[in-house]
Protein backbone atom coordinates (compact mmCIF):
# COMPACT_ATOMS: atom_id res chain seq x y z
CA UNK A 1 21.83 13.15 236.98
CA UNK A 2 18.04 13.92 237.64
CA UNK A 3 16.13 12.50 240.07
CA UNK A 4 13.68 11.43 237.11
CA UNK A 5 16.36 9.17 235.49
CA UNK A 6 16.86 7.27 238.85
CA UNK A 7 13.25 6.45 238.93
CA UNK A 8 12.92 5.64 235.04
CA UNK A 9 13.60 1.76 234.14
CA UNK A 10 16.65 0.64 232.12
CA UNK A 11 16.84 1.66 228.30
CA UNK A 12 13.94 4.37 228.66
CA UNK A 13 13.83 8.05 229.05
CA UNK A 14 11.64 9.73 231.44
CA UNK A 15 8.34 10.80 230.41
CA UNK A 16 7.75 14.46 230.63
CA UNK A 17 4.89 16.09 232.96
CA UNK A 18 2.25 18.52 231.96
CA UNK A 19 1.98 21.51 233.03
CA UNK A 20 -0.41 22.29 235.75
CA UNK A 21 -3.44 24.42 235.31
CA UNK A 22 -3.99 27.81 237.18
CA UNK A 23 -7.97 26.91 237.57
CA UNK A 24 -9.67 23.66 237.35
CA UNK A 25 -11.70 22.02 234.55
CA UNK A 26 -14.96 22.57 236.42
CA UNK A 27 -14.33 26.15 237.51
CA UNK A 28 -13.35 26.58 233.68
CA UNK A 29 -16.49 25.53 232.60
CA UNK A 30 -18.57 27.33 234.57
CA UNK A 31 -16.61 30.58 233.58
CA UNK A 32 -17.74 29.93 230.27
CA UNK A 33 -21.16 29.68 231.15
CA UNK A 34 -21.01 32.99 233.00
CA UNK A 35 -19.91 34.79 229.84
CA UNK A 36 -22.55 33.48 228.18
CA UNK A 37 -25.40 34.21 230.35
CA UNK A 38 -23.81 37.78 230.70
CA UNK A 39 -23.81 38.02 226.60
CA UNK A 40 -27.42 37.01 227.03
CA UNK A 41 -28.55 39.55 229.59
CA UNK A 42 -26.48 42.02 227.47
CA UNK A 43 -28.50 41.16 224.30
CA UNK A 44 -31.62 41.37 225.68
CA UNK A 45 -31.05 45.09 227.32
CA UNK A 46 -29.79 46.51 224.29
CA UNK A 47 -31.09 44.18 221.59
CA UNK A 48 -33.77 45.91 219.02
CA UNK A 49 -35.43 42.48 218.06
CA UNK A 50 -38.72 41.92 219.16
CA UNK A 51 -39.77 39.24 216.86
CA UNK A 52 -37.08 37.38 219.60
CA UNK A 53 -34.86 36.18 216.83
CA UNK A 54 -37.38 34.97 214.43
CA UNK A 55 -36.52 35.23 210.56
CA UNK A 56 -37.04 38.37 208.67
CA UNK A 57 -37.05 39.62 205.31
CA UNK A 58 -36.66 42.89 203.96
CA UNK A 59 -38.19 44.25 201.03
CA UNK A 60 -36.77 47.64 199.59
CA UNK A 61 -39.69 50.09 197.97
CA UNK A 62 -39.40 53.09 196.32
CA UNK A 63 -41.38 56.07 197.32
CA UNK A 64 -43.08 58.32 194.64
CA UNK A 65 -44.39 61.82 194.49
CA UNK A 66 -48.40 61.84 194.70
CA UNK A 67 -49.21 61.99 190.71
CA UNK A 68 -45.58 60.41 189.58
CA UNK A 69 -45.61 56.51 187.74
CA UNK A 70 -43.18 54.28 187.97
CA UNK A 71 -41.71 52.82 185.55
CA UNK A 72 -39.48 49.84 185.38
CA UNK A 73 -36.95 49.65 182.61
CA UNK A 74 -33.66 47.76 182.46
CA UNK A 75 -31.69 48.27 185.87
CA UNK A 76 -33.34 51.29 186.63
CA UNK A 77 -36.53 52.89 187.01
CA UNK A 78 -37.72 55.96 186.28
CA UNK A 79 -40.41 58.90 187.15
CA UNK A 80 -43.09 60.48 184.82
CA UNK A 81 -45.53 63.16 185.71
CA UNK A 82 -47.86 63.23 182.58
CA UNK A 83 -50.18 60.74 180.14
CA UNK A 84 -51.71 57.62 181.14
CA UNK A 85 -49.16 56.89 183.67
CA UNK A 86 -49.72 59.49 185.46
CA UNK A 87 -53.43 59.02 185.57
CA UNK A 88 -52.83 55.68 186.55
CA UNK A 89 -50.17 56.55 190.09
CA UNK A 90 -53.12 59.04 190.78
CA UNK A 91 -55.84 56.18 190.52
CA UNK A 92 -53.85 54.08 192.46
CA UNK A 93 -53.25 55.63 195.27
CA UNK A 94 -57.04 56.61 195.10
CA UNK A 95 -57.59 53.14 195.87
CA UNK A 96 -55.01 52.56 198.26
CA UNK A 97 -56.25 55.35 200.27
CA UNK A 98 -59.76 54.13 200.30
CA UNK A 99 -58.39 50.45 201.38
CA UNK A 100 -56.64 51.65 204.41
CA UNK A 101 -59.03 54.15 205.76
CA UNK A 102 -60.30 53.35 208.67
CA UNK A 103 -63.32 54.86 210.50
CA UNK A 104 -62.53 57.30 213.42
CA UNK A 105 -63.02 55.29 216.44
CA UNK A 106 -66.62 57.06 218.65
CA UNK A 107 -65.80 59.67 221.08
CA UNK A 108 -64.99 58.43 224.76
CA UNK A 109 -63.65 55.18 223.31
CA UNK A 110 -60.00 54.12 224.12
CA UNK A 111 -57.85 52.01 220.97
CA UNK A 112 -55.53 49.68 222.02
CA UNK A 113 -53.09 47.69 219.58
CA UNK A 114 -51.88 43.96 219.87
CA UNK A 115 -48.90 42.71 218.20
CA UNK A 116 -48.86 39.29 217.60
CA UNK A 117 -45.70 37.68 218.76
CA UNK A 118 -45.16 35.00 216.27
CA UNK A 119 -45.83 36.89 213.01
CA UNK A 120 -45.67 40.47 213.84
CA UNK A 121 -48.58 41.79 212.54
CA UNK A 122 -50.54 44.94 214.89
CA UNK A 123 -54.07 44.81 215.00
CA UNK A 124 -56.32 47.73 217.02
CA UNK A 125 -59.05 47.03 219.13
CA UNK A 126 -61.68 50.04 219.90
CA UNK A 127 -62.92 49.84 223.31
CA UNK A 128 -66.00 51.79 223.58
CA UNK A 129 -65.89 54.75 226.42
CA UNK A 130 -68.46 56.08 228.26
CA UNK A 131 -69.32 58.47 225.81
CA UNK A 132 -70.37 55.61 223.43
CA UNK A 133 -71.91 53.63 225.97
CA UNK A 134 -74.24 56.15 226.51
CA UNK A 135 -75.45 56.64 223.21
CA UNK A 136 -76.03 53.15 222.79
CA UNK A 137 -78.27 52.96 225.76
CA UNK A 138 -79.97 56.48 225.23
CA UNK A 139 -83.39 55.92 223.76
CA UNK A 140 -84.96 58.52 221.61
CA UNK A 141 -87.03 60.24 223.81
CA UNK A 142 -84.68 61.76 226.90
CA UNK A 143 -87.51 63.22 228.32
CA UNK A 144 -87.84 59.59 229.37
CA UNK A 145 -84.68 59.35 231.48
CA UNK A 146 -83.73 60.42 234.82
CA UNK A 147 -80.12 60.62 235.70
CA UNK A 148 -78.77 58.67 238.87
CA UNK A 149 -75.63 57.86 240.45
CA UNK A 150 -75.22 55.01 238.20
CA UNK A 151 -76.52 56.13 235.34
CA UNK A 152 -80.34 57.16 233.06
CA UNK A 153 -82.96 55.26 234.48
CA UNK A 154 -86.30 55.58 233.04
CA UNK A 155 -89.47 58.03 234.41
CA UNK A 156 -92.76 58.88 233.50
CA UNK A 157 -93.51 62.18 232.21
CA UNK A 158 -96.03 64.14 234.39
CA UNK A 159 -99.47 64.40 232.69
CA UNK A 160 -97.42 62.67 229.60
CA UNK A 161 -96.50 59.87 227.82
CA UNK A 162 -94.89 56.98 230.11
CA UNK A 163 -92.05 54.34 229.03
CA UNK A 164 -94.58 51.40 229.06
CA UNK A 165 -96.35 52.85 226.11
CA UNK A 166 -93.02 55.04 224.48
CA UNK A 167 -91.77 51.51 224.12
CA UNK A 168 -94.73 49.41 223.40
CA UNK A 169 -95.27 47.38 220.57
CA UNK A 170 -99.33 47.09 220.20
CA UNK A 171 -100.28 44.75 217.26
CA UNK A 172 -103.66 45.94 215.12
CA UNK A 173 -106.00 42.59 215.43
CA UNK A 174 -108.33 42.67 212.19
CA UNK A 175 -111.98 43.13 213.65
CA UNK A 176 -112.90 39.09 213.56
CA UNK A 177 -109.90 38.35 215.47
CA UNK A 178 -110.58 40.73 218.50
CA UNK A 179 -112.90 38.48 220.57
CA UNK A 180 -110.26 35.80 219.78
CA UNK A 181 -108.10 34.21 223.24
CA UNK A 182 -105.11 36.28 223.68
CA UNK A 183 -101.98 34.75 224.06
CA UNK A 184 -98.82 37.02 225.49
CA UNK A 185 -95.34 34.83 225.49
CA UNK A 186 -91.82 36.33 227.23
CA UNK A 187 -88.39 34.70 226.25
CA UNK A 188 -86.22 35.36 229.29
CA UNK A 189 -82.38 34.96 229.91
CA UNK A 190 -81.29 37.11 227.02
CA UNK A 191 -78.17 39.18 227.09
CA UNK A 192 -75.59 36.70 228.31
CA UNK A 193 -74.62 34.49 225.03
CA UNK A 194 -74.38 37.06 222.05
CA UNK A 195 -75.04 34.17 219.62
CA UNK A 196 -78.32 32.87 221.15
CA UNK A 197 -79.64 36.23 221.84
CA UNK A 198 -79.27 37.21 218.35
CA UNK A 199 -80.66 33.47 216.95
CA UNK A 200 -83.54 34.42 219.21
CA UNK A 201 -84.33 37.83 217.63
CA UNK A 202 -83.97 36.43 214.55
CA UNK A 203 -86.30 33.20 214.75
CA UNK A 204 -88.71 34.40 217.03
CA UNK A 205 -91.91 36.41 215.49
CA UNK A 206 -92.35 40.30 216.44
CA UNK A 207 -95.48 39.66 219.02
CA UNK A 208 -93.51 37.40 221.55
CA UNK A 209 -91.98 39.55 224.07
CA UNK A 210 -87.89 39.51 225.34
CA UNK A 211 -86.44 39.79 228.71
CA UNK A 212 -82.91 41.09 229.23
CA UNK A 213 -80.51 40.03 232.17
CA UNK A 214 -79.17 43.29 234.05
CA UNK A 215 -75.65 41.23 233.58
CA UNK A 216 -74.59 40.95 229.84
CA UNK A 217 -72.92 42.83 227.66
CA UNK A 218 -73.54 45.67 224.97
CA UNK A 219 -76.93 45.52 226.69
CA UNK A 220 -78.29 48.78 225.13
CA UNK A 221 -77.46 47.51 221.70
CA UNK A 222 -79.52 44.86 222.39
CA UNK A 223 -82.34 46.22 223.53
CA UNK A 224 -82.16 48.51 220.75
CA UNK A 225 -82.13 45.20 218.30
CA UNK A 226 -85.03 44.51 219.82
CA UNK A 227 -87.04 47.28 219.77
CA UNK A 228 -86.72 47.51 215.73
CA UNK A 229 -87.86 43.82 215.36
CA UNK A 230 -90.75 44.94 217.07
CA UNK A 231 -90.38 42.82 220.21
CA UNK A 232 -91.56 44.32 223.31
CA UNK A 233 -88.61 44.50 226.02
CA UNK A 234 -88.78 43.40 230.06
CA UNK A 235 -85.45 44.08 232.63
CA UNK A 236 -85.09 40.86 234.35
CA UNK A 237 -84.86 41.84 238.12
CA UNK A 238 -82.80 39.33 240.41
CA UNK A 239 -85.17 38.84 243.31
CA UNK A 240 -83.92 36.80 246.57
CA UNK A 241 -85.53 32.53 246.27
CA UNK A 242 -86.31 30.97 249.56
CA UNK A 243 -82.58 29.03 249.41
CA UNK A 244 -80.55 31.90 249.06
CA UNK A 245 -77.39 32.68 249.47
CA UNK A 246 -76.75 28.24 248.39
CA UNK A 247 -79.23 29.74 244.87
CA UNK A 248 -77.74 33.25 243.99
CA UNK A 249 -79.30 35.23 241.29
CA UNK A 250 -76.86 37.53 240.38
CA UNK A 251 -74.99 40.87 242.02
CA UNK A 252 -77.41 43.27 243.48
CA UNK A 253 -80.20 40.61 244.04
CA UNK A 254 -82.91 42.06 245.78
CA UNK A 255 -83.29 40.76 249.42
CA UNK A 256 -85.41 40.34 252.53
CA UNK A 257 -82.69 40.97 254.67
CA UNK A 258 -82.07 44.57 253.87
CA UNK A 259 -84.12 48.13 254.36
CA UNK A 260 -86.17 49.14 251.39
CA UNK A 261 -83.54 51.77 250.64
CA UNK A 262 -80.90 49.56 249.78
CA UNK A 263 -83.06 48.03 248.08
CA UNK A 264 -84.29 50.61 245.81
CA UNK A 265 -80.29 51.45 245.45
CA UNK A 266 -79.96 48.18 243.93
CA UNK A 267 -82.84 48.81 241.68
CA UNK A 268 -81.69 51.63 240.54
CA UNK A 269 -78.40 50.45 239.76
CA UNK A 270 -80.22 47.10 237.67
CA UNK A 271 -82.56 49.84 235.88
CA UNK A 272 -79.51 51.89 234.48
CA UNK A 273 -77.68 48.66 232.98
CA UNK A 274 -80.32 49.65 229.58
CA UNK A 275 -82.75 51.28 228.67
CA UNK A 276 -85.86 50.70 226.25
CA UNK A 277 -88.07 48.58 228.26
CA UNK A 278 -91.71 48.70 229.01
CA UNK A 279 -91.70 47.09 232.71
CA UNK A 280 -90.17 44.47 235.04
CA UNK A 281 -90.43 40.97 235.28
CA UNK A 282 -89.18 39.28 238.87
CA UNK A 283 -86.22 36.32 238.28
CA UNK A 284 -86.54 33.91 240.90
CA UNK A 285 -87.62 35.47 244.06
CA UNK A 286 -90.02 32.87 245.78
CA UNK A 287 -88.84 34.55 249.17
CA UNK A 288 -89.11 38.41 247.91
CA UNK A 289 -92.34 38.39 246.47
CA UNK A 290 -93.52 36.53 249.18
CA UNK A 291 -92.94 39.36 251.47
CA UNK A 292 -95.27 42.52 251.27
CA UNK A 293 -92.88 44.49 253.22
CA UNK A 294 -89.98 44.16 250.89
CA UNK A 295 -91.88 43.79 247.53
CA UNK A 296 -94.16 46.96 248.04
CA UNK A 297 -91.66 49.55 248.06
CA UNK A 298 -90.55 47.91 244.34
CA UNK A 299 -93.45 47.84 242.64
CA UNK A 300 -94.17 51.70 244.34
CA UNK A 301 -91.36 52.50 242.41
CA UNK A 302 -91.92 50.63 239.16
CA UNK A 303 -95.78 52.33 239.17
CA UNK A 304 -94.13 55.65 239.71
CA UNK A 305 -91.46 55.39 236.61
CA UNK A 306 -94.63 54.67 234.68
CA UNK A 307 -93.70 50.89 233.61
CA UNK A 308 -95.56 47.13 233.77
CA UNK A 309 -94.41 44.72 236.48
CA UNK A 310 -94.60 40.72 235.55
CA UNK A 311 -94.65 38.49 238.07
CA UNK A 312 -92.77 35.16 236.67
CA UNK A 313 -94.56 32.92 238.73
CA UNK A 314 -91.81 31.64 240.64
CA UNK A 315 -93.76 31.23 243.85
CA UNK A 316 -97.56 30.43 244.39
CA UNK A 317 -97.33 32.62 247.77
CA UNK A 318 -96.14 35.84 245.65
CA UNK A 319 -98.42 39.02 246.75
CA UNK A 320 -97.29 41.26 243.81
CA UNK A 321 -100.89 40.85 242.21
CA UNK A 322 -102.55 42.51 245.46
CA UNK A 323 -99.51 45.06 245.91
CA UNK A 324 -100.15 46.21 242.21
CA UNK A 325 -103.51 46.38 242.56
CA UNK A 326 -103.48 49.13 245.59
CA UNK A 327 -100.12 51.06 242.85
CA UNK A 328 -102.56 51.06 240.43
CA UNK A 329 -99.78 49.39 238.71
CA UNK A 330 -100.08 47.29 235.32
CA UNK A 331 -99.28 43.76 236.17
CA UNK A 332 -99.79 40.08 234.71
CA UNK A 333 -98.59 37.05 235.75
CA UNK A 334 -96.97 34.10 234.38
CA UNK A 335 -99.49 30.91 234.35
CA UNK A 336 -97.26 28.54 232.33
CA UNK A 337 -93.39 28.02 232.06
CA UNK A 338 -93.01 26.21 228.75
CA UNK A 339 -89.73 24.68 229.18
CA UNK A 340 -89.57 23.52 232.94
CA UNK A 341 -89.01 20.11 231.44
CA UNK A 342 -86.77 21.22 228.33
CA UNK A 343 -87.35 18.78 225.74
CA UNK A 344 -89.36 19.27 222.84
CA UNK A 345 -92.03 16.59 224.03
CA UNK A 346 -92.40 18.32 227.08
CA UNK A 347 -92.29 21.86 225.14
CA UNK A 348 -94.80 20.87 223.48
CA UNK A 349 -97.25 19.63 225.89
CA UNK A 350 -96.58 23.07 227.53
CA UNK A 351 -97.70 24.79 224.72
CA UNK A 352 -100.72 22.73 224.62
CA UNK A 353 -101.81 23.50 228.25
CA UNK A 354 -101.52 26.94 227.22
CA UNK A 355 -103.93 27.73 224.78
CA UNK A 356 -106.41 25.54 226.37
CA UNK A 357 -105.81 28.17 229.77
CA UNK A 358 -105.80 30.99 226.96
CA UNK A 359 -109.69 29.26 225.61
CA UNK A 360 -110.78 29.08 229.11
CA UNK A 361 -110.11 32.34 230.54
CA UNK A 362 -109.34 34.29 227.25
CA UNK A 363 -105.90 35.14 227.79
CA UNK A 364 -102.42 33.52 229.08
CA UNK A 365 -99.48 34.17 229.78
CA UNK A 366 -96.33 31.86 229.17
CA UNK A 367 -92.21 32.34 230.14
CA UNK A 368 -89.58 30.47 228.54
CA UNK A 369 -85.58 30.47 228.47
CA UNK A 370 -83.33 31.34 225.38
CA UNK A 371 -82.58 27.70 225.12
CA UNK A 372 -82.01 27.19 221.45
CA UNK A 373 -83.96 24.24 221.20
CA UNK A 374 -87.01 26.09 223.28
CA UNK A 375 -86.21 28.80 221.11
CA UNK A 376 -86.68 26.61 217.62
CA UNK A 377 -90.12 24.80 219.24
CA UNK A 378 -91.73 28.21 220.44
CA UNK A 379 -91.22 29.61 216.63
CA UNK A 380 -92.14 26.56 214.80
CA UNK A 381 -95.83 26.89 217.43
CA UNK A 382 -96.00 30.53 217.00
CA UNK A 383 -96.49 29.96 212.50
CA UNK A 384 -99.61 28.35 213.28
CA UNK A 385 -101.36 29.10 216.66
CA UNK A 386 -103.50 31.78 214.41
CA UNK A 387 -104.50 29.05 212.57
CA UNK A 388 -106.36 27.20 215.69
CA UNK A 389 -108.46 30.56 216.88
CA UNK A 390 -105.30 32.56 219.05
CA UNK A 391 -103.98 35.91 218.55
CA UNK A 392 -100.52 36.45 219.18
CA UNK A 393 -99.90 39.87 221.75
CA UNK A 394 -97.14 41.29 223.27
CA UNK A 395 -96.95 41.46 226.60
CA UNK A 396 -98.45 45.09 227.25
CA UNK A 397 -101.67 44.29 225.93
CA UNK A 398 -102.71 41.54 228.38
CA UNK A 399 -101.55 43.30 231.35
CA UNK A 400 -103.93 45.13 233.24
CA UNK A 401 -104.45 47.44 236.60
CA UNK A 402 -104.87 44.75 238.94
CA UNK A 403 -107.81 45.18 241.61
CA UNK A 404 -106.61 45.50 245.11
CA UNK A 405 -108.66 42.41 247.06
C-alpha cells in the first residue's frame, strides 16, 4: 500500500502531485526578458533600418535609355526610339534635368546634409568657407585693404584716394537748397536681427547713414546692401562705459585698463569683421573717450587709415573733438539721440529739437537704434523735413577737421 493511500480519507483516491520545476517562475521570466533585450541589441547592430521601424513603401520604376519613350500597353510596356515619342522622353528629361540642377556650392564652402528622422527626406546646407567669406567682405577697390592677422582692414592710399571718400555717398543739393540747415542722421545697432536690418534698408531713405555692430552675421553682405542703397556705412566700435565690466559692450571692447597696443589689436580685429565703411562711430564708452591717453592712440589710427570718427555722444566729458582736431582727423558729434525715450511721442519731440539745433547752428547731427518702431517714425519725418527748409546729408558731409583748442 502507498503511503499516499494511508493519508487519503475513506472512498477517495489520492490526488496526484505536479511535477516540480528546474527554475522558478521569476527566474523564468526574467530569462525571457534577457532574450529579448539581446534580440534587441542584435537588431540594432546589424539592422539596415534607419527610418527606426517606421512604414515604408516601395515604388518599382523602370529605367529608360536617354531618347527611348515609354509606353504603357496591356501588361507590358514597351521602348521606342523614333517619332513624337521619342521627342517627347528627350524633352522630358530636358526638364527634369533643369529641375534638379543645383548650383555648385562657392569655393571654400563646406555642404553638409540633414536627414530628417521622421520622414526621411535629405536636405543640404552650404556653409560658406573662407574663400566665400572673403569675397563677400572684399570691396572693389583692394588697393583699399591691408591684410592683418585677422583679416583686410581698410588703409588710405598714399597721395590717393582714402576709404572715407571710396565709400562716400555725397548727395548733389540743387543751388537754392545749399545755404539750407544740414541735417546728417545715423541708425545704429544694425547687423544683429537679419529681419530688422533689412526692414531698415528698405524703409529708410538713401541720405540717412547706417552703423554696423562688429558682432552679427554675413556682415560684409550687409554692408554691401548698404552701400547700393546708397546709405553711407559707420563700424560701431565697443568702447569701455564708466560701469564696466556690470555694462559690457561686446568681446574686444576697448578699455582703460590695457596698453594702447592691445588696444589697437582689438581694433584691428573689430575693423576686419567688414569692410565698406567710411569711419567709426564710438558705442558706449563714457569712460574711454573720457581718457586722452587711451582714446588718442584710436583716433591716430583711424586718421591714418584715412576714415571719419563719430563721437556718439555718450559722455559730455568725451575729448575725441580736441584729439581729432590735433589728427587732423574728420570728426562730428552726435547732439541728439532720437529715441532715448522710445515711443513715438517722445520720437517725435526728438526730431523736433533737432531741426530747431540744425536752424540755429546750420547743421545737426542725430543717432538712433534699429528699433522698428524708431525705424517707421524716422522714415515717415524724413518724406517731409525738405518740405520745412532741411536738406537731408549723409554723414560725411557734415563732418569736418576739427580745430585743436
Amino acid at each position: 500500500m502507498a503511503v499516499d493511500d494511508l493519508n487519503a480519507p475513506l472512498g477517495q483516491k489520492p490526488r496526484k502531485r505536479l511535477p516540480k520545476l528546474p527554475v522558478g517562475v521569476p527566474q523564468l521570466l526574467a530569462g525571457l526578458l534577457g532574450l529579448f533585450g539581446l534580440a534587441v541589441v542584435v537588431w540594432a547592430l546589424f539592422g539596415d533600418d534607419p527610418l527606426g521601424g517606421e512604414p515604408m513603401a516601395i515604388v518599382a520604376t523602370v529605367q529608360t535609355e536617354p531618347g527611348q519613350a515609354a509606353i504603357k500597353g496591356g501588361d507590358r510596356e514597351h521602348t521606342r526610339h523614333d517619332g513624337e515619342a521619342g521627342k517627347a522622353g528627350k524633352a522630358g528629361e530636358t526638364a527634369t534635368a533643369a529641375a534638379t540642377k543645383t548650383e555648385a556650392p562657392p569655393p571654400g564652402s563646406k555642404t553638409i546634409t540633414i536627414i530628417d528622422g521622421s520622414s526621411g527626406k535629405r536636405r543640404n546646407i552650404v556653409i560658406p568657407g573662407k574663400a566665400g567669406e572673403a569675397a563677400a567682405q572684399a570691396p572693389a577697390d583692394h588697393a583699399l585693404l591691408e591684410m592683418t592677422r585677422y583679416g583686410s582692414i581698410p588703409k588710405a592710399v598714399t597721395g590717393g584716394v582714402r576709404p572715407l571718400t571710396a565709400y562716400a555717398h555725397p548727395r548733389a543739393i540743387p543751388a537754392g537748397k545749399k545755404d539750407w540747415p544740414r541735417i546728417a542722421v545715423i541708425i545704429g545697432g544694425l547687423g544683429i536681427s537679419a529681419s530688422g536690418t533689412a526692414a531698415a534698408l528698405a524703409d529708410l531713405p538713401a541720405p540717412i547713414s547706417v552703423a554696423l555692430t562688429p558682432y552679427g552675421g554675413e556682415l560684409g553682405a550687409l554692408a554691401k546692401r548698404a552701400g547700393a542703397g546708397k546709405h553711407e556705412v559707420l563700424l560701431q566700435v565697443p568702447m569701455e562705459p564708466f560701469d564696466y565690466p556690470d555694462n559690457d559692450p561686446g568681446p574686444r571692447t576697448l578699455l582703460t585698463s590695457v596698453e594702447p597696443e592691445q588696444n589697437l589689436d582689438r581694433l584691428h580685429w573689430l575693423m576686419s569683421r567688414f569692410q565698406g565703411y567710411v569711419g567709426l562711430i564710438s558705442y558706449m564708452g563714457g569712460k574711454f573717450t573720457a581718457s586722452e591717453p587711451s582714446l588718442s592712440p584710436v583716433l591716430r589710427e583711424a586718421a591714418k587709415r584715412g576714415l571719419i570718427y563719430v563721437d556718439d555722444g555718450a559722455s559730455p566729458r568725451s575729448v575725441a573733438e580736441q584729439i581729432a582736431g590735433g589728427q587732423n582727423l574728420p570728426f562730428a558729434k552726435v547732439g541728439i539721440v532720437l529715441d532715448s525715450v522710445p515711443t513715438a511721442t517722445e520720437i517725435d519731440h526728438a526730431l523736433t529739437r533737432l531741426e530747431l539745433t540744425a536752424r540755429e547752428n546750420g547743421k545737426a547731427v542725430a543717432y538712433a537704434t534699429a528699433l522698428p518702431g524708431t525705424v517707421a517714425r524716422i522714415a515717415a519725418w524724413a518724406k517731409t523735413v525738405e518740405d520745412r527748409g532741411f536738406v537731408l546729408v549723409p554723414i560725411t558731409m557734415v563732418a569736418v577737421k576739427a580745430k585743436s583748442s
